[in-house]
Protein backbone atom coordinates (compact mmCIF):
# COMPACT_ATOMS: atom_id res chain seq x y z
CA UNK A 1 -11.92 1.34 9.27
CA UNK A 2 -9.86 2.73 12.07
CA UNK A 3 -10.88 5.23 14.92
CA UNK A 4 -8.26 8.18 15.48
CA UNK A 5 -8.23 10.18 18.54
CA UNK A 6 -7.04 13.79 18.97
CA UNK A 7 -5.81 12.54 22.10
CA UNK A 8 -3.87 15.10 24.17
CA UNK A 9 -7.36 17.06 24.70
CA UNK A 10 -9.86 14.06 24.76
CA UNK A 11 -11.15 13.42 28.17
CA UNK A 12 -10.42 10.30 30.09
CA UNK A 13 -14.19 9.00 29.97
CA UNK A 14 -14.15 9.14 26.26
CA UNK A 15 -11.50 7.15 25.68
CA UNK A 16 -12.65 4.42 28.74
CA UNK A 17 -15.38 4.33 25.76
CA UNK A 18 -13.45 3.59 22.90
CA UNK A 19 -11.74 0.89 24.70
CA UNK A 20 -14.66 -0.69 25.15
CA UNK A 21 -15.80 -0.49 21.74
CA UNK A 22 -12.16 -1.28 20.47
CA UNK A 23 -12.17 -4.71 22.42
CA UNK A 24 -16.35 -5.15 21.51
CA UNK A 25 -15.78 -4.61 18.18
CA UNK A 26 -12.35 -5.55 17.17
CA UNK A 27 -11.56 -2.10 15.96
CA UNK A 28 -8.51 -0.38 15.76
CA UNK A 29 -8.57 2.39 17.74
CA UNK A 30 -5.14 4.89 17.54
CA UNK A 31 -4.11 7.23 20.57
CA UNK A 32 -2.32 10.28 18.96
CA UNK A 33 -0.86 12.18 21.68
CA UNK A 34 2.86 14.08 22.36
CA UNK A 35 2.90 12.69 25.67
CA UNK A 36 3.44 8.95 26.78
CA UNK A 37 -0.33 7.59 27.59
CA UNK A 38 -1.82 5.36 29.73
CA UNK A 39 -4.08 2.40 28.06
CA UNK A 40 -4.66 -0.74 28.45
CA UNK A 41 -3.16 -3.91 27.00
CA UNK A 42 -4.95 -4.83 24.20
CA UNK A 43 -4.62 -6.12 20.35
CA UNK A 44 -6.54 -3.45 19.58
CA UNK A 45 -5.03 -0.23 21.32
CA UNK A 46 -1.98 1.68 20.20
CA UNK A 47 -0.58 4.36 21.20
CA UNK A 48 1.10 6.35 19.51
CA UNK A 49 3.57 9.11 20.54
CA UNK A 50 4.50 12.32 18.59
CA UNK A 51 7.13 15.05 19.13
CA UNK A 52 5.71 17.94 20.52
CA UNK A 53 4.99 20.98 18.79
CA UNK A 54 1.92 22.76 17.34
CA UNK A 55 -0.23 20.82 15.23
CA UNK A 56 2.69 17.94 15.33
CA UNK A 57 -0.28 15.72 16.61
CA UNK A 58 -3.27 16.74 13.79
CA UNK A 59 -0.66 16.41 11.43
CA UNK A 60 0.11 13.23 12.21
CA UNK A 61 -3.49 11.88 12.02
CA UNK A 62 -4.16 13.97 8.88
CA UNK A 63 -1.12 12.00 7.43
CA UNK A 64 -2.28 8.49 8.39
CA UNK A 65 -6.16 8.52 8.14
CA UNK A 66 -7.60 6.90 5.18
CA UNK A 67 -11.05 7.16 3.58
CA UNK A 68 -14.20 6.39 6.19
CA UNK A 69 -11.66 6.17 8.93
CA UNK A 70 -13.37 7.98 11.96
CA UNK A 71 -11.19 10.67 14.10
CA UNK A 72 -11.88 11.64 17.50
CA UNK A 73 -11.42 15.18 18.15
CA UNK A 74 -12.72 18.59 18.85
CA UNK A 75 -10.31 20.69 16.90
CA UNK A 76 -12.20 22.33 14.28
CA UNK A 77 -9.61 22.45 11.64
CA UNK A 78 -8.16 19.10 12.13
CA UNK A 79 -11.40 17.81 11.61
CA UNK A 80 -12.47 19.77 8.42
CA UNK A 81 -9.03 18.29 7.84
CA UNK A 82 -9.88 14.64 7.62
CA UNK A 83 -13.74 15.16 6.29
CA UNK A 84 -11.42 16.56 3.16
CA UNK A 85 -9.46 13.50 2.99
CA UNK A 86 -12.80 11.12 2.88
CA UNK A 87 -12.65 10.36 6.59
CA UNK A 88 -15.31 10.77 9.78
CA UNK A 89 -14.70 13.41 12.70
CA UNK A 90 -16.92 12.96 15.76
CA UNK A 91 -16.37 15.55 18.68
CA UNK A 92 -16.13 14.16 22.75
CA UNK A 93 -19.54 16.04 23.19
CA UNK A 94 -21.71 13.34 20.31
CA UNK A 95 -21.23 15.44 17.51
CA UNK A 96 -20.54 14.13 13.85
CA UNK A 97 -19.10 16.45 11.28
CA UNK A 98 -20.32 16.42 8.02
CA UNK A 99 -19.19 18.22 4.94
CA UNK A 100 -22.30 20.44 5.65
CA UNK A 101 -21.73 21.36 8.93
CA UNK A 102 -17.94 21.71 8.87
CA UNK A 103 -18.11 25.04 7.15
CA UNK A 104 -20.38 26.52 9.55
CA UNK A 105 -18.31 25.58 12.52
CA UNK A 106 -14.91 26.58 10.64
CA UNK A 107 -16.41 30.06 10.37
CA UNK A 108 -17.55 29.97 14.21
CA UNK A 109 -14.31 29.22 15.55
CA UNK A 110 -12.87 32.08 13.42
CA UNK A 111 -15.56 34.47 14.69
CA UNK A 112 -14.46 33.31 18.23
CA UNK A 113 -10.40 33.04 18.22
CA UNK A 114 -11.55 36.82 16.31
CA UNK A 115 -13.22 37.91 19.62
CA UNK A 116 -10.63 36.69 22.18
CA UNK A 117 -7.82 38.26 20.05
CA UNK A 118 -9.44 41.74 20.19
CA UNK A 119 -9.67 41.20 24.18
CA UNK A 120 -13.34 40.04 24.62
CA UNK A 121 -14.25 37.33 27.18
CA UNK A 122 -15.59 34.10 25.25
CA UNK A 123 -14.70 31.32 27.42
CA UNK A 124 -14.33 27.95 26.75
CA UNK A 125 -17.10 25.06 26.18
CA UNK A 126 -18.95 23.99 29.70
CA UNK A 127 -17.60 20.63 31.29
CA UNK A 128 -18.28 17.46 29.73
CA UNK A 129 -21.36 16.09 31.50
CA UNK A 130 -23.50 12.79 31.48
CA UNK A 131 -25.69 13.72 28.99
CA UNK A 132 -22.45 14.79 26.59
CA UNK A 133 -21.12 10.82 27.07
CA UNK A 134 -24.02 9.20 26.51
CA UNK A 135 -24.55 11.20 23.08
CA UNK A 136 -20.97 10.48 22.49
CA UNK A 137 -21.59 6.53 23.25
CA UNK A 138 -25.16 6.62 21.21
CA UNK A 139 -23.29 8.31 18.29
CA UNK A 140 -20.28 5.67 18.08
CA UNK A 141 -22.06 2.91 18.11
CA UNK A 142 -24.33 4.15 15.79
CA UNK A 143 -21.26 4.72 13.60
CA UNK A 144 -19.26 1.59 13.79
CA UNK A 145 -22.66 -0.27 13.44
CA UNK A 146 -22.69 1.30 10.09
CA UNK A 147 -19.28 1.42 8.66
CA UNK A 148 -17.96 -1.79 10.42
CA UNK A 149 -20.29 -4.44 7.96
């Protein structure tokens, strides 16, 4: 098992907590980003740099992950993506996609891009707060304690 992260748009504090749990664990844990990143030295780290580009980044990761590998993201599609391909997608806020519940938020964030096309005012998700990492924390670690016997 490897973790992938969506990581142009994942916030700083969640990746300070995959580092932690890459080193704890001995888990590979892959930065996807189109920008040169930041990360510590570590067997366990990589960064990887793609061109830029729309979707150049999901593609990427949708290319490389492999069945029960776990992605980091909160793009919808790119995570219905990988759930297709046999792999995990857990959002920066705690949340793990399932089969189930991909659908569902596939045809939310339709509704939504719908809405903000046709002029109405949706704005975007609130800040990341404590509560948000600490579900995100609780729900890794649940994970890897599962998948990484």
């Amino acid at each position: 098992m490897q973790i992938w992260v969506d990581a142009d748009a994942c916030p700083k504090v969640i990746k300070e907590i995959l580092y932690r749990v890459a080193e704890r664990k001995k888990i590979q844990v892959m930065l996807v980003a189109n920008q040169s990143l930041l990360i510590p030295p570590s067997a366990f780290i990589k960064s990887i740099r793609v061109a830029a580009g729309f979707d150049v980044a999901d593609n990427y990761i949708v290319q490389q992950v492999e069945k029960d590998d776990l992605i980091i993201t909160a793009d919808i599609p790119l995570a219905a993506e990988v759930i297709e391909k046999g792999g995990h997608a857990l959002n920066p806020r705690g949340e793990l996609y399932s089969t189930e519940t991909i659908k569902q938020k596939l045809v939310m964030r339709d509704l939504m891009d719908e809405l903000r096309g046709s002029g109405e005012m949706t704005g975007g998700p609130p800040p990341l707060n404590q509560r948000d990492r600490r579900e995100f924390a609780n729900q890794l670690d649940r994970f890897v304690e599962k998948w990484n016997k």
